[in-house]
Protein backbone atom coordinates (compact mmCIF):
# COMPACT_ATOMS: atom_id res chain seq x y z
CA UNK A 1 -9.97 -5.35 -9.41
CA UNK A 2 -10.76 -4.57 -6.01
CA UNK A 3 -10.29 -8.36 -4.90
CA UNK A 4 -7.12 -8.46 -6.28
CA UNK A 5 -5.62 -5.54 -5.06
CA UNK A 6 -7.21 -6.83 -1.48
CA UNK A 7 -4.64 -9.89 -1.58
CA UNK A 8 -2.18 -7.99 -0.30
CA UNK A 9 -4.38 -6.02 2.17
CA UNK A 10 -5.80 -8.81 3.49
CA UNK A 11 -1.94 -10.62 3.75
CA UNK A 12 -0.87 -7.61 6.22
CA UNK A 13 -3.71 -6.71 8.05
CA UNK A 14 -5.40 -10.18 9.15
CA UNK A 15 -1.73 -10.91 10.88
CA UNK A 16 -1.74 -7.90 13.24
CA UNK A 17 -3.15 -9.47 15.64
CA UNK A 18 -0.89 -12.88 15.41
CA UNK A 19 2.26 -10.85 15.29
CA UNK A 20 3.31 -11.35 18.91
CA UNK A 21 2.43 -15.40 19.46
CA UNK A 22 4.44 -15.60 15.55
CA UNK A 23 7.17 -14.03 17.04
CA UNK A 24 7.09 -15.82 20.49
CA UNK A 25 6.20 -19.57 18.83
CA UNK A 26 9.78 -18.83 16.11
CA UNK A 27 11.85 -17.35 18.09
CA UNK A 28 12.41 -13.38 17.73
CA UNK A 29 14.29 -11.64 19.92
CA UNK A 30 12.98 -8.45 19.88
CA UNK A 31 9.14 -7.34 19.97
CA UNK A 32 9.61 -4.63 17.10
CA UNK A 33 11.35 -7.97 15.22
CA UNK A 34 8.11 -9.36 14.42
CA UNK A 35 7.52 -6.23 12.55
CA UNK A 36 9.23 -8.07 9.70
CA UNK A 37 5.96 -10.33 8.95
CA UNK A 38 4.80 -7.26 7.52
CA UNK A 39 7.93 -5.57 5.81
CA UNK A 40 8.88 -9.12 4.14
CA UNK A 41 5.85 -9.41 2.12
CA UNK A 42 6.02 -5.66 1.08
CA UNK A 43 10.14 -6.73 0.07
CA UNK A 44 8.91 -9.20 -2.11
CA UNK A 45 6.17 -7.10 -3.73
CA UNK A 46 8.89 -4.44 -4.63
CA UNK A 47 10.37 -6.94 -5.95
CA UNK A 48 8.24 -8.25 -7.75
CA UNK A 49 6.77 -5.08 -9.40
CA UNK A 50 9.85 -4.42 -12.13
CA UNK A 51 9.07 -7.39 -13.45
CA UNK A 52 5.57 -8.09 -13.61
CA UNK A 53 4.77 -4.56 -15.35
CA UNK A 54 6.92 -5.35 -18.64
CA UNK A 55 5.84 -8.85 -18.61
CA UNK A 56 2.41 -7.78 -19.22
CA UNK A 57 2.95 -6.06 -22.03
CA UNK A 58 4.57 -8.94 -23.27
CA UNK A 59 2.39 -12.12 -22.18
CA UNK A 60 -1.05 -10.14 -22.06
CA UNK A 61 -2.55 -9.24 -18.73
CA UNK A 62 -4.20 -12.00 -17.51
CA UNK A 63 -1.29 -14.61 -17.42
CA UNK A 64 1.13 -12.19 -15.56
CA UNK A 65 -1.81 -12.07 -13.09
CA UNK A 66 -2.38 -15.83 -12.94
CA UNK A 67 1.60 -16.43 -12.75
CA UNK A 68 2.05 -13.89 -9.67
CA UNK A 69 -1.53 -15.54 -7.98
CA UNK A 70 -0.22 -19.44 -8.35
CA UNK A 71 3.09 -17.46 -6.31
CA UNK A 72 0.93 -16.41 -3.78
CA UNK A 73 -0.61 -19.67 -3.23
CA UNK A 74 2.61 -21.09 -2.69
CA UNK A 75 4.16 -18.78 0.00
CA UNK A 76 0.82 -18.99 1.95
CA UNK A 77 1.46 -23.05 2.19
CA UNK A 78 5.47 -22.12 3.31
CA UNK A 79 4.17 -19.77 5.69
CA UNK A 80 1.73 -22.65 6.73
CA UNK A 81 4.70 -25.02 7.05
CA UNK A 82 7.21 -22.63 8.18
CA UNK A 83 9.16 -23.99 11.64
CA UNK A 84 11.17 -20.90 11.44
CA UNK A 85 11.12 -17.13 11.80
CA UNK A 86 13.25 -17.49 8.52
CA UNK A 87 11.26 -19.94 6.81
CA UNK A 88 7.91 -17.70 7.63
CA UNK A 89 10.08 -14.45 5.97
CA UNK A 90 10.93 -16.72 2.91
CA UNK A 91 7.15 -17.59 2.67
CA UNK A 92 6.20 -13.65 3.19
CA UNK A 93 8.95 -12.24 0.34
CA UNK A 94 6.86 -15.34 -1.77
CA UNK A 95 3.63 -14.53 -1.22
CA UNK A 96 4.71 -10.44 -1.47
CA UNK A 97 6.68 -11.55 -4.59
CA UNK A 98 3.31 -13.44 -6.03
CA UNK A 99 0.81 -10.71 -4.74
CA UNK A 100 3.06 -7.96 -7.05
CA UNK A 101 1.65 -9.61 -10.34
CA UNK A 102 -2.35 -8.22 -9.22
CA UNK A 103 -1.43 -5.16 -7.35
CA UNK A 104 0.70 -3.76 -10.34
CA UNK A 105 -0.71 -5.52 -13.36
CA UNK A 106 -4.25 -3.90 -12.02
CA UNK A 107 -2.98 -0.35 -12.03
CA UNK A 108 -1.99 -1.17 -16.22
CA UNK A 109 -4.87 -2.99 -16.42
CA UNK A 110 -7.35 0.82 -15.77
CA UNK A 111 -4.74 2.31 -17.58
CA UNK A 112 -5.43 0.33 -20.42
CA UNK A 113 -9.05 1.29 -20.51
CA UNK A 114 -9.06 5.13 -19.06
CA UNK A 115 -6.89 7.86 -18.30
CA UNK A 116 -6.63 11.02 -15.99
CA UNK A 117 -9.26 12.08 -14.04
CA UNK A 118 -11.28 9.33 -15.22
CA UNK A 119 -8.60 6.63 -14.19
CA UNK A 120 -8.69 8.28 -10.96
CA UNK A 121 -12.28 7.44 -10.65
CA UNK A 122 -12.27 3.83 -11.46
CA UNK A 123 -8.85 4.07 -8.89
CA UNK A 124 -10.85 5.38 -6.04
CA UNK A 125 -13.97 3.48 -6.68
CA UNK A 126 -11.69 0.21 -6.26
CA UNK A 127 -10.12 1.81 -3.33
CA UNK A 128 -13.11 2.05 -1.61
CA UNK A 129 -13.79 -1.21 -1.99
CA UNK A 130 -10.76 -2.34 -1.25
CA UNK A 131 -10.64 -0.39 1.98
CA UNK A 132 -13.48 -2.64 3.25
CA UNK A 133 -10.70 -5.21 3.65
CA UNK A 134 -8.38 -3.31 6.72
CA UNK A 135 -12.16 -2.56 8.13
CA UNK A 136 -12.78 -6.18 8.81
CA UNK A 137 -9.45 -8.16 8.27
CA UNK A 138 -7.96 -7.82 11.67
CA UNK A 139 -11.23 -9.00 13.17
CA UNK A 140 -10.57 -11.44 10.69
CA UNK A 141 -7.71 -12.64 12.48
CA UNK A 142 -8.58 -12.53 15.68
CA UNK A 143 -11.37 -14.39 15.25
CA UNK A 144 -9.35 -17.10 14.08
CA UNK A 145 -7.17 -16.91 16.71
CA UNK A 146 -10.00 -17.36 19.02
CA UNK A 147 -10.88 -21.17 17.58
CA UNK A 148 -7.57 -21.93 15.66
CA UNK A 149 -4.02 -21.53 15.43
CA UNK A 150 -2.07 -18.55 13.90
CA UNK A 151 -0.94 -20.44 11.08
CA UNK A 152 -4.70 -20.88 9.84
CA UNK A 153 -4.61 -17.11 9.31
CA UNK A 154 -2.49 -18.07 6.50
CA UNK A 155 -4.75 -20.87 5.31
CA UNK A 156 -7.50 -18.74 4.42
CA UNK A 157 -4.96 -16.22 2.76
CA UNK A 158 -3.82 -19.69 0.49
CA UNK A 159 -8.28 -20.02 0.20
CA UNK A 160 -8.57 -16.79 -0.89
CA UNK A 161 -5.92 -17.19 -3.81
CA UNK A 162 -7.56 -19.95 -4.96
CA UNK A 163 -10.49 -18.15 -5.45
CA UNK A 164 -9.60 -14.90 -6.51
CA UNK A 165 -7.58 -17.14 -9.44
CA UNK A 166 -11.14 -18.39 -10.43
CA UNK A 167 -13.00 -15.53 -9.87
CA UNK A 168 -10.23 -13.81 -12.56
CA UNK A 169 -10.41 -16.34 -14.85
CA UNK A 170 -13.95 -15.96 -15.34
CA UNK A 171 -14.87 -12.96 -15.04
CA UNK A 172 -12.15 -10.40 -16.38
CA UNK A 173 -11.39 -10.11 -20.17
CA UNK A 174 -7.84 -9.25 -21.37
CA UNK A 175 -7.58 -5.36 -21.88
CA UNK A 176 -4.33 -5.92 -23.71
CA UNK A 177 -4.34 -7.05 -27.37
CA UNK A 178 -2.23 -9.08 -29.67
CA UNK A 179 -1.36 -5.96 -31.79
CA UNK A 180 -0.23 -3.72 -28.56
CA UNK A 181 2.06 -6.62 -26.87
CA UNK A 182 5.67 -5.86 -27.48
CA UNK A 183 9.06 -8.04 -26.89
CA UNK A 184 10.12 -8.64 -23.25
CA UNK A 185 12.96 -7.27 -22.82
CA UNK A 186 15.89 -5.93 -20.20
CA UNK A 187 16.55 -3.30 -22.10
CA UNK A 188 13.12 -2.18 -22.48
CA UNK A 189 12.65 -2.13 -19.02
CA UNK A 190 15.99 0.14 -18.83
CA UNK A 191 14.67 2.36 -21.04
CA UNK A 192 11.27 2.53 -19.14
CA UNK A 193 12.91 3.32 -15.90
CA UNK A 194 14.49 6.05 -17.99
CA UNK A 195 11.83 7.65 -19.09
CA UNK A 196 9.75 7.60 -15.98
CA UNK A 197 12.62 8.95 -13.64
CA UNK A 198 13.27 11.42 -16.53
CA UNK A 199 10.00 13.02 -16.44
CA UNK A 200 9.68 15.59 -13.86
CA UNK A 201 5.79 15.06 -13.01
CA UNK A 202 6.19 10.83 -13.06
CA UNK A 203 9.06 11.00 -10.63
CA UNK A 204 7.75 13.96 -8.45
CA UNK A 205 4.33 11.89 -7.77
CA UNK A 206 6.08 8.46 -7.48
CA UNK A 207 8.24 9.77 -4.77
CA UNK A 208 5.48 12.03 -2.70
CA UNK A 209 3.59 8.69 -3.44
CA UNK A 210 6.37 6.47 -1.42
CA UNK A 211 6.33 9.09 1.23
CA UNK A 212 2.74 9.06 1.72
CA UNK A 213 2.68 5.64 2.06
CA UNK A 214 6.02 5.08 3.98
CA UNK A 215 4.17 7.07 6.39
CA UNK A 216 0.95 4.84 6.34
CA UNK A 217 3.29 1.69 6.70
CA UNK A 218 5.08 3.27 10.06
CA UNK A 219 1.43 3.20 10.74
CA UNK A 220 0.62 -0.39 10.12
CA UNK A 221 4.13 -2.62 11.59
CA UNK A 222 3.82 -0.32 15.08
CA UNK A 223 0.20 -0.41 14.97
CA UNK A 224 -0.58 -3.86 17.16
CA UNK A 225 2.25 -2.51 19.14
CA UNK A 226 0.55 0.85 19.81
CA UNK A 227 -2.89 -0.58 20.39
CA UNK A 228 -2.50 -3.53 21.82
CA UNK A 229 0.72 -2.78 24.13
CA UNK A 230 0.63 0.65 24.95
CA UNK A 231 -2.97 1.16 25.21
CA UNK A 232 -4.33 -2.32 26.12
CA UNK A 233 -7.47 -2.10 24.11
CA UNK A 234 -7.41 -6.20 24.07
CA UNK A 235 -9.78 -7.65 21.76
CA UNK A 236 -10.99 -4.27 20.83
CA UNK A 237 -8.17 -3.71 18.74
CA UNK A 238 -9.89 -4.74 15.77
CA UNK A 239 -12.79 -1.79 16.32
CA UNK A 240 -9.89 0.81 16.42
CA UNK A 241 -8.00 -0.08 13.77
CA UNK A 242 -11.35 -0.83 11.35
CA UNK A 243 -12.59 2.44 12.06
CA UNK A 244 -9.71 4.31 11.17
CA UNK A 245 -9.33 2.43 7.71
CA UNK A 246 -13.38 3.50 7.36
CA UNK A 247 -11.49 7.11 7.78
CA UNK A 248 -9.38 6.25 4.41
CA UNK A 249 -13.18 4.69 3.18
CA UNK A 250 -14.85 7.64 3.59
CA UNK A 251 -12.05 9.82 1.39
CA UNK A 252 -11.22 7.65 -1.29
CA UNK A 253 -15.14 8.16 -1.56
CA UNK A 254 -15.27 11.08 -1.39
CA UNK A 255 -12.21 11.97 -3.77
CA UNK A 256 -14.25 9.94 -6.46
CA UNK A 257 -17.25 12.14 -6.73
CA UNK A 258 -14.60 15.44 -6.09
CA UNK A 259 -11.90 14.41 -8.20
CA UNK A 260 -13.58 15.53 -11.35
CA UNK A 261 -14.43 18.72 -10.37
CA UNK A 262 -11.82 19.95 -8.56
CA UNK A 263 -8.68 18.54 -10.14
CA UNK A 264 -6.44 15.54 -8.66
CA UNK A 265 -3.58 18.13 -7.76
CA UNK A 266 -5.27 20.70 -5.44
CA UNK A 267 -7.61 17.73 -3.74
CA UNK A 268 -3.77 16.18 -3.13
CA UNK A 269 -1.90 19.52 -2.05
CA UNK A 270 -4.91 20.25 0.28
CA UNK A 271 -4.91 16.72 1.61
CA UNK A 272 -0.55 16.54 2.28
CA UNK A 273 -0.73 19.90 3.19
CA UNK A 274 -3.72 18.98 6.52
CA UNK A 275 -1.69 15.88 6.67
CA UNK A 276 2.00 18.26 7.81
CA UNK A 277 0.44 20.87 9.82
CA UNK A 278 -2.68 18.87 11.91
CA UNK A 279 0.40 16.34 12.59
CA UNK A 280 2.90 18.73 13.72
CA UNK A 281 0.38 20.32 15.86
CA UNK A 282 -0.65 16.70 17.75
CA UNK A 283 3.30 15.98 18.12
CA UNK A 284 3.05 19.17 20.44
CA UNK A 285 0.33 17.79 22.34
CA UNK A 286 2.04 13.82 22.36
CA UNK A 287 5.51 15.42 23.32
CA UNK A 288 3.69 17.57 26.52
CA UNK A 289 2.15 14.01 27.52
CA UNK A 290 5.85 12.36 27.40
CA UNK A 291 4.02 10.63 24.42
CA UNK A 292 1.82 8.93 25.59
CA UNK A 293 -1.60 11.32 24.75
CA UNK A 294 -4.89 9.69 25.76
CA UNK A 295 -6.95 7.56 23.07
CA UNK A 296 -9.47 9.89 23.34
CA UNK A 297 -7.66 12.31 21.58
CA UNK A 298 -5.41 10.20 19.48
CA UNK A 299 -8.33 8.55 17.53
CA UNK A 300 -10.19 11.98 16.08
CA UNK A 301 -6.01 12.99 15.03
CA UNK A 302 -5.69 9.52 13.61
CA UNK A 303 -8.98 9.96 11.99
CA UNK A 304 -8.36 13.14 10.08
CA UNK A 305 -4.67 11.72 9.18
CA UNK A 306 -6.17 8.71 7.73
CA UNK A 307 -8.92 10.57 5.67
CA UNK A 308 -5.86 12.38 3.80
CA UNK A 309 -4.39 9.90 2.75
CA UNK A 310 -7.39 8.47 1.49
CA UNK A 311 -7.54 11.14 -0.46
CA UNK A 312 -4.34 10.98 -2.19
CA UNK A 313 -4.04 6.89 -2.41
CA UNK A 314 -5.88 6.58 -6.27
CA UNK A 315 -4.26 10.82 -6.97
CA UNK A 316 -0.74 10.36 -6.57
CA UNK A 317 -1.01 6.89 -8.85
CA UNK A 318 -2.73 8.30 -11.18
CA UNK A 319 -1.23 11.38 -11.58
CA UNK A 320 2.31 9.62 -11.55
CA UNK A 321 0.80 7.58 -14.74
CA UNK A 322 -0.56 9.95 -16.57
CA UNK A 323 2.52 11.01 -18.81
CA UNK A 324 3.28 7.42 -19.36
CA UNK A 325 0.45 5.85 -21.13
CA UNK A 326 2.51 4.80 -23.82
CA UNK A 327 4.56 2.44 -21.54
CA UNK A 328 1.78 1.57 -19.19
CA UNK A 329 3.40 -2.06 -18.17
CA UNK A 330 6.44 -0.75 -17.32
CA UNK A 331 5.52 2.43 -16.26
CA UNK A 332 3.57 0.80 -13.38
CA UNK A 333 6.21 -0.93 -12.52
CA UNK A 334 8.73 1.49 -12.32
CA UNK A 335 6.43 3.93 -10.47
CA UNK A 336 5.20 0.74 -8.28
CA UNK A 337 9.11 -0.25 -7.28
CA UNK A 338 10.47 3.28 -6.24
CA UNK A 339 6.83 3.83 -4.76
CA UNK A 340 7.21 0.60 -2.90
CA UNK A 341 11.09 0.60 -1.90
CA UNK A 342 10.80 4.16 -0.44
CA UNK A 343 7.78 3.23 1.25
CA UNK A 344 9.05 0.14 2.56
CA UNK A 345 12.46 2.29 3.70
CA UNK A 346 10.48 4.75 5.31
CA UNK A 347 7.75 2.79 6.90
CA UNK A 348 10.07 0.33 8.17
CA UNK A 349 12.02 2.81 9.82
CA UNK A 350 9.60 4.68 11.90
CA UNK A 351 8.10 1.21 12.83
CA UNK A 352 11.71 -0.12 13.97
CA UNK A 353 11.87 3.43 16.01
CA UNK A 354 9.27 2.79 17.60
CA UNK A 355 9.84 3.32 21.42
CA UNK A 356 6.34 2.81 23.56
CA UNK A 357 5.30 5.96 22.66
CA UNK A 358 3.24 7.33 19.68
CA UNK A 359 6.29 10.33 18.93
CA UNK A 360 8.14 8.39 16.00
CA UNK A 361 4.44 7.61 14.27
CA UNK A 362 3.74 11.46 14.55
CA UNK A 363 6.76 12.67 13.62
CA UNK A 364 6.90 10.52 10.74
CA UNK A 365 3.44 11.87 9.56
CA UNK A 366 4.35 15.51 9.97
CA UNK A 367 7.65 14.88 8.06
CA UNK A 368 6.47 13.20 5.68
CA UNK A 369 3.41 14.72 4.35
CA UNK A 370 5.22 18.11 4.48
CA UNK A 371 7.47 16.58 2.59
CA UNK A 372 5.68 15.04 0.24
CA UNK A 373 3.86 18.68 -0.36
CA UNK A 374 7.23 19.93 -1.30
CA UNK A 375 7.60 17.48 -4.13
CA UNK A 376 4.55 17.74 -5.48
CA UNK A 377 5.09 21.40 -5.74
CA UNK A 378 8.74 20.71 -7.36
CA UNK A 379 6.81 18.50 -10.05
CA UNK A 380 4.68 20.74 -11.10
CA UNK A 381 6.82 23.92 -11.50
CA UNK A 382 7.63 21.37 -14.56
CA UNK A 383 4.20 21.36 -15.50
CA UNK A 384 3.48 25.11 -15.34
CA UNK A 385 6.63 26.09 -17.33
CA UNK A 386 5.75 23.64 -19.81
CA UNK A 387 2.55 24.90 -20.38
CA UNK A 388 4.02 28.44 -20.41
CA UNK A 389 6.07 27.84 -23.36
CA UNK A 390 3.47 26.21 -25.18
């Protein structure tokens, strides 16, 4: 599970380093344009999503899978071939489009097989392995750089297809049986988004869920920018921006031995809560260095930011699904889409604002994980009264 869900990891974090010589070799105008290498694939995965979920259901679990991998494949050779910036964001929605099928079909594949707190578990277990992937995938890339061309970045993303397609197919039974697959169907899927966006807890954690990680996206299209323009860390930057994904390591970790015991909702408020107030208080301290605050300082705030969202990553999922085990498939992808639309909204725009300075990326935080806070507490007022009338 983990090496599927690192497909799409692997397809935005091993081309920080490349973004400025893509930009420069097709053409962008605008430094913050090559930002779009990143928010194209993430387009396509939202787009993806809606579909993939209620296919699932439908087809079984491991053909969706192999359908949206064989995708994937395919926009990594058009991004290979690509002699255009638009050609290389037509490859990227592609390979987003294809890398949907694994990152959503996943989420209904643990849902299949466990549920709350337990689901978390497995969630955060994967997470942590996943998170290995941001550790070393920019190093990743820059190694290549060092012997090869940008565009055999994207040659090793097409390798690793290939082989996460075999690995699949031999090693992961279907979860979903004959007797539990139901008719694909548009109106299905209607009624699914329904239901979830109907249900007060679903939608509450789907949205602080896109916040969260609108927030974390800001992080990851300005991030080259911030590192390796602003700061001028070089060939460093992988070593910064590893050991900050350890950071989200560390609490997905963590949250897998705590989850359990303390509950997925007051680990999460905790976390979003830290997340709001330790980021308002560093915007202070950016603002009164005309925001430009040295590293030193910037990497333990960074640090603590990035070990709450670990800890809400596998929550916030979880807790969006846990009403909607009945309609895993499309429940997953309805809570995947708006998850990944607002995200992609949000993250996009702070990255776009982003000015030479780290003041959009730390407002955005402090914004958004108050925000997010606020929802979660609006979801489960639902909750509570429901529970009060039973």
């Amino acid at each position: 599970m983990a090496l599927m869900m690192s497909l799409v990891a692997m397809s935005i974090d091993a081309m920080l380093p490349a973004l400025a010589q893509i930009g420069d070799e097709l053409g962008t105008g605008h430094a913050n344009q090559a930002q779009l290498v990143i928010s194209a694939l993430l387009l396509g995965m939202a787009a993806g999503q809606v579909i993939y979920g209620p296919l699932s259901d439908s087809v079984g679990r491991k053909p969706t899978i192999y359908a949206g991998l064989a995708l994937f494949v395919l926009g990594s050779a058009l991004s290979i071939a690509a002699t255009s910036f638009t050609l290389m964001l037509l490859g990227r929605v592609l390979q987003g489009f294809g890398a949907a099928a694994p990152r959503i079909v996943v989420v209904a594949l643990v849902r299949d097989e466990y549920a709350g707190a337990a689901m978390a578990r497995i969630m955060s277990l994967v997470l942590t392995t996943f998170i290995l992937v941001p550790v070393v995938a920019p190093a990743i890339g820059q190694g290549i750089l060092l012997v090869a061309h940008w565009r055999a970045i994207f040659g090793m993303l097409l390798a690793l297809g290939l082989v996460g397609l075999a690995w699949f197919a031999l090693r992961q039974p279907e979860t979903l049986p004959l007797e539990r697959r139901v008719r694909f169907s548009l109106g299905r899927i209607l009624l699914g988004v329904r239901e979830t966006c109907a249900n007060r807890v679903a939608l509450g954690y789907t949205i602080a869920a896109g916040m969260i990680f609108g927030a974390f996206l800001g992080y990851i299209t300005s991030s080259a920018q911030i590192f390796l323009g602003q700061y001028g860390v070089g060939r460093l930057f992988p070593l910064y921006f590893g050991g900050l994904a350890v950071a989200i390591g560390a609490a997905t970790y963590a949250n897998s031995r705590l989850v359990m015991r303390y509950g997925m909702q007051r680990l999460s408020a905790l976390a979003v809560g830290l997340l709001g107030g330790c980021s308002a208080a560093y915007f202070a301290i950016a603002w009164a260095a005309a925001g430009d605050p040295p590293l030193w300082s910037l990497m333990p705030y960074l640090a603590v930011a990035f070990f709450c969202f670990g800890l809400v990553f596998g929550n916030f999922n979880a807790l969006a699904m846990e009403p909607l085990g009945h309609i895993a498939g499309v429940a997953a992808a309805v809570v995947g889409t708006i998850t990944s639309l607002m995200s992609l909204t949000l993250g996009t725009l702070i990255g776009q604002s982003y000015d030479g300075t780290v003041l959009p990326l730390i407002a955005g935080f402090a914004v958004l994980g108050s925000g997010s806070l606020a929802v979660m507490r609006w979801a489960e007022r639902s909750r509570r009264k429901s529970a009060s009338r039973a």
